[in-house]
PDB file of N, CA and C in Angstrom:
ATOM      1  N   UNK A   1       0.850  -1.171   0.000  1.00  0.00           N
ATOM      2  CA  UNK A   1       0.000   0.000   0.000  1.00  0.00           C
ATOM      3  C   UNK A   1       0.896   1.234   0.000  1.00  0.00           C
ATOM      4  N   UNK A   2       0.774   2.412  -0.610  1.00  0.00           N
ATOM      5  CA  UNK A   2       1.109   3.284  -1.234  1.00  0.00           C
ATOM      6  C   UNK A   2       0.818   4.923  -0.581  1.00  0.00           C
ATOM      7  N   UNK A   3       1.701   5.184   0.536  1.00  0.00           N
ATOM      8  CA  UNK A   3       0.519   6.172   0.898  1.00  0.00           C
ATOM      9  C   UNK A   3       1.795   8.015   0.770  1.00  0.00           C
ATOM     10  N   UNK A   4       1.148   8.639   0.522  1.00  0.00           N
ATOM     11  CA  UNK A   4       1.453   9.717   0.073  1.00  0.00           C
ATOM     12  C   UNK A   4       0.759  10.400   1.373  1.00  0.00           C
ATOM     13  N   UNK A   5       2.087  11.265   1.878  1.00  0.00           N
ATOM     14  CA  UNK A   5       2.020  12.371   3.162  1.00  0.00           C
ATOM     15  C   UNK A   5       2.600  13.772   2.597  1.00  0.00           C
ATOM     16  N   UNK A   6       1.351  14.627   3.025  1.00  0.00           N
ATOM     17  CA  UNK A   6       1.832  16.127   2.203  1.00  0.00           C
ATOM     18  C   UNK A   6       1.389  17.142   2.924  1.00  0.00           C
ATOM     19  N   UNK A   7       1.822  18.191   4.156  1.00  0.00           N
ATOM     20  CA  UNK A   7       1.322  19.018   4.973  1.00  0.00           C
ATOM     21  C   UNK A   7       0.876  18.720   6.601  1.00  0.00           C
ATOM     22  N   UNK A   8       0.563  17.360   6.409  1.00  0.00           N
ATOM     23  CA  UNK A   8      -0.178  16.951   7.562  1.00  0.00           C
ATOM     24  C   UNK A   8       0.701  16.421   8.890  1.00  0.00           C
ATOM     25  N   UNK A   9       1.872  16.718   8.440  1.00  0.00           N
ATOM     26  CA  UNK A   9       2.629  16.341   9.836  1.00  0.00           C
ATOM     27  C   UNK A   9       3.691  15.198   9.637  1.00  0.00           C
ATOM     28  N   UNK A  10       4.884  15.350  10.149  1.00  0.00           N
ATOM     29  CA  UNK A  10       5.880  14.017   9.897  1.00  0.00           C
ATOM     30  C   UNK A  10       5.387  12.794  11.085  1.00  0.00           C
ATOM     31  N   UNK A  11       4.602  13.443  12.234  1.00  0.00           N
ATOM     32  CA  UNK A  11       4.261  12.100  12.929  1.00  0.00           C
ATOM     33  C   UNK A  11       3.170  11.066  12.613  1.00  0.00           C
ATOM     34  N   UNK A  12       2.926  11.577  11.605  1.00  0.00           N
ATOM     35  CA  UNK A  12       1.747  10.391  10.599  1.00  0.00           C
ATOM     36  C   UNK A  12       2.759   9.526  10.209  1.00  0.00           C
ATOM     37  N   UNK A  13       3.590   9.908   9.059  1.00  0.00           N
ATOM     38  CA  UNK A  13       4.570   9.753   8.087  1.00  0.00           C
ATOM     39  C   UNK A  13       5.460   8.686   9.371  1.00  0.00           C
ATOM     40  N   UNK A  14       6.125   8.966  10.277  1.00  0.00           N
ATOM     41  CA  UNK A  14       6.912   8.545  11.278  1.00  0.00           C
ATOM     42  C   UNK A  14       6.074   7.021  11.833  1.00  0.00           C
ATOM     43  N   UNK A  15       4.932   7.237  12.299  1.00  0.00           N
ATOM     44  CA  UNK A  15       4.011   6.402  13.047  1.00  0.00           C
ATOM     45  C   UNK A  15       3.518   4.874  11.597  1.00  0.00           C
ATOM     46  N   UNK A  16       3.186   5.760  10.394  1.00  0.00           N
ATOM     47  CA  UNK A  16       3.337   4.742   9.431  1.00  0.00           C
ATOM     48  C   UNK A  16       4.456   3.730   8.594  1.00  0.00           C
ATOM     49  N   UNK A  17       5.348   4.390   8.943  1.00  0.00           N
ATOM     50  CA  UNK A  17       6.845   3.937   8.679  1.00  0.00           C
ATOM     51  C   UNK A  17       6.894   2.768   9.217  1.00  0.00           C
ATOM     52  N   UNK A  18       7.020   3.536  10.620  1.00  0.00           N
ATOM     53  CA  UNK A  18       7.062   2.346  11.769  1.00  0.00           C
ATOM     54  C   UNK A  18       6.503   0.914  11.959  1.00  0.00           C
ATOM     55  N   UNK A  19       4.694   0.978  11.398  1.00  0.00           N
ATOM     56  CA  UNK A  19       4.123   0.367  10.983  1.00  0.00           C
ATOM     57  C   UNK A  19       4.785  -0.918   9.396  1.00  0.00           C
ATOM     58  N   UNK A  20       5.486  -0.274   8.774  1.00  0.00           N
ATOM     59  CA  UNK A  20       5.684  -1.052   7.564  1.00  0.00           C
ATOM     60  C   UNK A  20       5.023  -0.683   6.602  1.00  0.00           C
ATOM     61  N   UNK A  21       4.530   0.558   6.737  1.00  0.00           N
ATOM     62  CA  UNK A  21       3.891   0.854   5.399  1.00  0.00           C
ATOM     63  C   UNK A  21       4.479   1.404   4.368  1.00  0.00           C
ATOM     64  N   UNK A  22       4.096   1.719   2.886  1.00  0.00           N
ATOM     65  CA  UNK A  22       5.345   2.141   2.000  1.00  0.00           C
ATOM     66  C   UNK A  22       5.079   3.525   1.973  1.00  0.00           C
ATOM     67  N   UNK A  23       5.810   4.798   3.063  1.00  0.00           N
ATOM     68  CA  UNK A  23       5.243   6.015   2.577  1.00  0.00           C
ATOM     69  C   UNK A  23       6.508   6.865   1.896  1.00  0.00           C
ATOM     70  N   UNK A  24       5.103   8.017   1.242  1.00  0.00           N
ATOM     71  CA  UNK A  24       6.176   8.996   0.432  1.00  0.00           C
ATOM     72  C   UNK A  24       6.043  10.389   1.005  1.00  0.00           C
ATOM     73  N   UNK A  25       6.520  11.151   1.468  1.00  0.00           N
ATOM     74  CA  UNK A  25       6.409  12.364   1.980  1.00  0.00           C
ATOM     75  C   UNK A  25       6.721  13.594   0.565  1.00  0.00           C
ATOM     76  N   UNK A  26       6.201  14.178   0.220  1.00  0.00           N
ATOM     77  CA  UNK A  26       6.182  15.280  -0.543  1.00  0.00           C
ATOM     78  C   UNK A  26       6.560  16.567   0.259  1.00  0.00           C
ATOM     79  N   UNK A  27       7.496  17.046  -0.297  1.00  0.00           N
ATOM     80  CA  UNK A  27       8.326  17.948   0.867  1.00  0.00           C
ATOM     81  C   UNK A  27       9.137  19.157  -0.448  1.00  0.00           C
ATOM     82  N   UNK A  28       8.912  20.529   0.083  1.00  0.00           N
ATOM     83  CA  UNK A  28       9.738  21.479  -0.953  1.00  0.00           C
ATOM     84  C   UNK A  28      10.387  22.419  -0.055  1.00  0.00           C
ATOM     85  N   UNK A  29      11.566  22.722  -1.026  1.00  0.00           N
ATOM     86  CA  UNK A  29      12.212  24.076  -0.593  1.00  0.00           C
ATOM     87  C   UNK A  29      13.663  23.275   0.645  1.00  0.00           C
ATOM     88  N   UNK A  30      13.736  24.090   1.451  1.00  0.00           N
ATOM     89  CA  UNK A  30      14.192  23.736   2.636  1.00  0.00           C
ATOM     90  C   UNK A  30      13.742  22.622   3.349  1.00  0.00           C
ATOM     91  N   UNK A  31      12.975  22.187   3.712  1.00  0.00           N
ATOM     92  CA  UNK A  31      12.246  21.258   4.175  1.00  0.00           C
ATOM     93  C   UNK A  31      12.589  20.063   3.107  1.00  0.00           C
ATOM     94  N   UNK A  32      12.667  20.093   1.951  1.00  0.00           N
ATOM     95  CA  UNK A  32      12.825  18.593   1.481  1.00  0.00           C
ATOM     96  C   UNK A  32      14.164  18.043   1.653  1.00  0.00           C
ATOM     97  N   UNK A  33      15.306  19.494   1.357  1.00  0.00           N
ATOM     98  CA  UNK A  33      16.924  19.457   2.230  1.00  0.00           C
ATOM     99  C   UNK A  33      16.724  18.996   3.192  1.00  0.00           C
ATOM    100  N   UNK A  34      16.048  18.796   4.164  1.00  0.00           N
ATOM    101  CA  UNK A  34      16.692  18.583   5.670  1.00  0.00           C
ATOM    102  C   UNK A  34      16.411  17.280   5.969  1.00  0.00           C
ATOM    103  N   UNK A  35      14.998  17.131   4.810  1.00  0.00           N
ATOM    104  CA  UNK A  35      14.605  15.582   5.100  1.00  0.00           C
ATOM    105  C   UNK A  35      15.459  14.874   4.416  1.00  0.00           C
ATOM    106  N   UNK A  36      15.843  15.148   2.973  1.00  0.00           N
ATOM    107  CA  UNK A  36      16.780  14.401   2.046  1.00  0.00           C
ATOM    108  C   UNK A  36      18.478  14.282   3.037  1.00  0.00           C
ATOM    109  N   UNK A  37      18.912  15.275   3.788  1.00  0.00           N
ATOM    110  CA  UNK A  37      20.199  15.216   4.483  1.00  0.00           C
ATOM    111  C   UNK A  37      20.043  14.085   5.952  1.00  0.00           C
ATOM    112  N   UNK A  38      18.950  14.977   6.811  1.00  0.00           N
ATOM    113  CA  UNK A  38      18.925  13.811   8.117  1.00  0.00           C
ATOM    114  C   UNK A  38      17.998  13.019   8.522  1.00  0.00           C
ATOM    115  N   UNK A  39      16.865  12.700   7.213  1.00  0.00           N
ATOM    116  CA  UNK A  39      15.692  11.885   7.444  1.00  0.00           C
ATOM    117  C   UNK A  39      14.521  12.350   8.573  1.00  0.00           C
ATOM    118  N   UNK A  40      13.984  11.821   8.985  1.00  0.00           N
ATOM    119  CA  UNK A  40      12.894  12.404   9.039  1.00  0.00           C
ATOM    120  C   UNK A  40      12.917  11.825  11.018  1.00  0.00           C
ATOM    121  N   UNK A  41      13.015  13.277  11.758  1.00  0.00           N
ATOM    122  CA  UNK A  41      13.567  12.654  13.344  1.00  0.00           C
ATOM    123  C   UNK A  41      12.752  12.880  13.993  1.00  0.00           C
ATOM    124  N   UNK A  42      12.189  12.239  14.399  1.00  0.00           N
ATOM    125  CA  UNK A  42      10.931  12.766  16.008  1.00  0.00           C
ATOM    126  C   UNK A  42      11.640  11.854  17.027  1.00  0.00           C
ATOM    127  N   UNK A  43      11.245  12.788  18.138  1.00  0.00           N
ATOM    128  CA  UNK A  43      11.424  12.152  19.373  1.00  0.00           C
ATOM    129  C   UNK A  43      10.101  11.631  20.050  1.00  0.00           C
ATOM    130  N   UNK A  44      10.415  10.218  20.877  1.00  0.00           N
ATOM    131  CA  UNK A  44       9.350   9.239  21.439  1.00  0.00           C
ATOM    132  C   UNK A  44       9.118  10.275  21.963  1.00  0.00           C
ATOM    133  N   UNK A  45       7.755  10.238  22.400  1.00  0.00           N
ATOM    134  CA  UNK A  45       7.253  10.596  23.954  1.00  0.00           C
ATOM    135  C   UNK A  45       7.169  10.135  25.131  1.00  0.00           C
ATOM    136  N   UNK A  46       7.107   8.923  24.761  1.00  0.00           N
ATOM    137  CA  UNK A  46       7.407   7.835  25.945  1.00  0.00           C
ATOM    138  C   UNK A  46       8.641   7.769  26.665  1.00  0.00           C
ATOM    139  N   UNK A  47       9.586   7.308  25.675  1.00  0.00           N
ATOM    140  CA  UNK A  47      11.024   7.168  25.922  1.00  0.00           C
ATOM    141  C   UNK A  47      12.193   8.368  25.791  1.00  0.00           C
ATOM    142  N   UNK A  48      11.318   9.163  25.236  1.00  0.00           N
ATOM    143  CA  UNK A  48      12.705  10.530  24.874  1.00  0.00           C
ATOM    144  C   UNK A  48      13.655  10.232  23.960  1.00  0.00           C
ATOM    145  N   UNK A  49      13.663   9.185  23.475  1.00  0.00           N
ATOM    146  CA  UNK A  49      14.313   8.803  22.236  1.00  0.00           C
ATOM    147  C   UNK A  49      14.333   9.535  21.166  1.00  0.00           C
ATOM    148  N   UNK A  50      15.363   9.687  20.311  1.00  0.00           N
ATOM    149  CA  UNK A  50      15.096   9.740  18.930  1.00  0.00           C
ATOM    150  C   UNK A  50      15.035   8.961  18.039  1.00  0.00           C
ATOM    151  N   UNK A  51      14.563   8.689  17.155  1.00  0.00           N
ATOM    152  CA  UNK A  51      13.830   8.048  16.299  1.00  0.00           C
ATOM    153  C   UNK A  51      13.964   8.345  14.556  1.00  0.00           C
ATOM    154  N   UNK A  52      14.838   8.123  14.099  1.00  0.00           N
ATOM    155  CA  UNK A  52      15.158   8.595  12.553  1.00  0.00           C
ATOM    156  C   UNK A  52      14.081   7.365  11.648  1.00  0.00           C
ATOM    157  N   UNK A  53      13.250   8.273  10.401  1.00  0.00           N
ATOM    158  CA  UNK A  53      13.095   7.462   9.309  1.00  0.00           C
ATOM    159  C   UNK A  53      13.386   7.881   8.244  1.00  0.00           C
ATOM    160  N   UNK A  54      13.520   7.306   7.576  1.00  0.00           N
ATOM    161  CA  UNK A  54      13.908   7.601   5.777  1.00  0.00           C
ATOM    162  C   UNK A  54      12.840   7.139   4.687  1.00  0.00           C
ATOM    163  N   UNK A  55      11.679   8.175   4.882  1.00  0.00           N
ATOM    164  CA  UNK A  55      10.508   8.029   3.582  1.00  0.00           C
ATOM    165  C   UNK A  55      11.703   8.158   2.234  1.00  0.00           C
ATOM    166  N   UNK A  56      10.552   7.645   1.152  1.00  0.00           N
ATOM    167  CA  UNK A  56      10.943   8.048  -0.177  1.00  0.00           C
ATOM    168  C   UNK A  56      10.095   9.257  -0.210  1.00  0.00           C
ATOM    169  N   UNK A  57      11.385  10.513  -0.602  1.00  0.00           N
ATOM    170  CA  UNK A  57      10.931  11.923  -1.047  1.00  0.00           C
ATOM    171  C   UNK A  57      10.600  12.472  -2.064  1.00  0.00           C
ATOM    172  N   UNK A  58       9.463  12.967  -2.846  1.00  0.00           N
ATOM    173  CA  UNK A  58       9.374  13.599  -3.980  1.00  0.00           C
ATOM    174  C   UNK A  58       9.235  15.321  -3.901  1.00  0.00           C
ATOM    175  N   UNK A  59       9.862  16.219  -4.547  1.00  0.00           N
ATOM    176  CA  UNK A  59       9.622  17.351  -3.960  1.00  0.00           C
ATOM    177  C   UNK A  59       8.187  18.438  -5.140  1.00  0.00           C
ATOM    178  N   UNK A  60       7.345  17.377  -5.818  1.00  0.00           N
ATOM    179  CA  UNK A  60       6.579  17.673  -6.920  1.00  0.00           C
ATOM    180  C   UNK A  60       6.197  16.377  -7.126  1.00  0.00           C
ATOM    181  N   UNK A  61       4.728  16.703  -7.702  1.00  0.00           N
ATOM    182  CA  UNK A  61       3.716  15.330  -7.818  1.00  0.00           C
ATOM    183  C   UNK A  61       3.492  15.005  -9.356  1.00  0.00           C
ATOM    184  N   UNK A  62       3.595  14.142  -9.926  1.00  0.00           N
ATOM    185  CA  UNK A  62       3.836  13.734 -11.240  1.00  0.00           C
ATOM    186  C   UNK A  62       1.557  13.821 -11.626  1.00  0.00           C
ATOM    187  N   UNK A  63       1.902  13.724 -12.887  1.00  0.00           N
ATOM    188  CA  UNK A  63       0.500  13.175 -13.348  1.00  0.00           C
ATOM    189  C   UNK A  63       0.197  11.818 -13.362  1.00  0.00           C
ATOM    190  N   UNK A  64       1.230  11.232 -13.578  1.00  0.00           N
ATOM    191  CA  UNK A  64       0.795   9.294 -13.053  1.00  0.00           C
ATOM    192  C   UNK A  64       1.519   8.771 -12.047  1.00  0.00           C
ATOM    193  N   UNK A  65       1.572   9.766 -10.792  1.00  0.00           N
ATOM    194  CA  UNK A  65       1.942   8.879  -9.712  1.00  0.00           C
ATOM    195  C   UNK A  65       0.564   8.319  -9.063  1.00  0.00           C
ATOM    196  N   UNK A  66       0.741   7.431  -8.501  1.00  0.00           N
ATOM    197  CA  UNK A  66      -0.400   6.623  -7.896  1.00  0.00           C
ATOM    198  C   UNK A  66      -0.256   6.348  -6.917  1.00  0.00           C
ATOM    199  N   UNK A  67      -1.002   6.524  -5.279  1.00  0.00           N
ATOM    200  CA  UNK A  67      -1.044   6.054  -4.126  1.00  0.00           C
ATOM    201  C   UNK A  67      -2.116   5.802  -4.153  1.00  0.00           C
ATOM    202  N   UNK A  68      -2.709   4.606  -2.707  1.00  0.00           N
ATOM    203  CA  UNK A  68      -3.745   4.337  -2.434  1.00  0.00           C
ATOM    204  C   UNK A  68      -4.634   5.606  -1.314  1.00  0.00           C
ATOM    205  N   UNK A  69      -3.351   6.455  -0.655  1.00  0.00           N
ATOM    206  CA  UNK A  69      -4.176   6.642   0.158  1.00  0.00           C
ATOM    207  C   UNK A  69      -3.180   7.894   0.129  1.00  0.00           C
ATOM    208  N   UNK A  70      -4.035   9.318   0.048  1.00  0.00           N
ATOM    209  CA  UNK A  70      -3.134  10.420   0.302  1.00  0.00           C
ATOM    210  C   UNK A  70      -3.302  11.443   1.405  1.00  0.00           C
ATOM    211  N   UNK A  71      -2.503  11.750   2.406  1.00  0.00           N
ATOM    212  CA  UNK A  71      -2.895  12.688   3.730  1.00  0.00           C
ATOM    213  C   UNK A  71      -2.581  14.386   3.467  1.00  0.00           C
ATOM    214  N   UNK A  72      -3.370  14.910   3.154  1.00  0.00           N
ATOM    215  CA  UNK A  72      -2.638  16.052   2.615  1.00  0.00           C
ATOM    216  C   UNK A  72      -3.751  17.089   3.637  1.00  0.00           C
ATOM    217  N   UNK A  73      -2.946  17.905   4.086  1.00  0.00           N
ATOM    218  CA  UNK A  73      -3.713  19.106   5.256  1.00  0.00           C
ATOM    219  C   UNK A  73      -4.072  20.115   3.742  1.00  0.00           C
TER     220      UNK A  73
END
């Protein structure tokens, strides 16, 4: 499953990762730099941990890309 994250927050994106799902974060400008350099970091709340993931980044949406499921604020 295919899910496309765009505005709505990296702790979706983070929490689905985690899960095993295949996500793509759509990210521009500065923001797609920081994700493309140190991946994508939240800290637990539980544990105070940090927590790195590495979505696949697109910084622009094609006309035949295809997800099943897209989160966009």
């Amino acid at each position: 499953m295919r899910i496309l994250i765009f505005g709505v927050g990296s702790i979706f994106a983070g929490k689905l990762i985690n899960a095993g799902y295949d996500v793509t974060m759509l990210a521009r400008n500065d923001r797609y730099k920081e994700l493309a350099s140190n991946g994508l970091v939240l800290r637990n709340a539980i544990s105070g941990q940090l927590e790195t993931y590495y979505p696949e980044l697109i910084n622009n949406l094609l006309s035949d890309d295809i997800y099943d499921y897209c989160l966009i604020q």
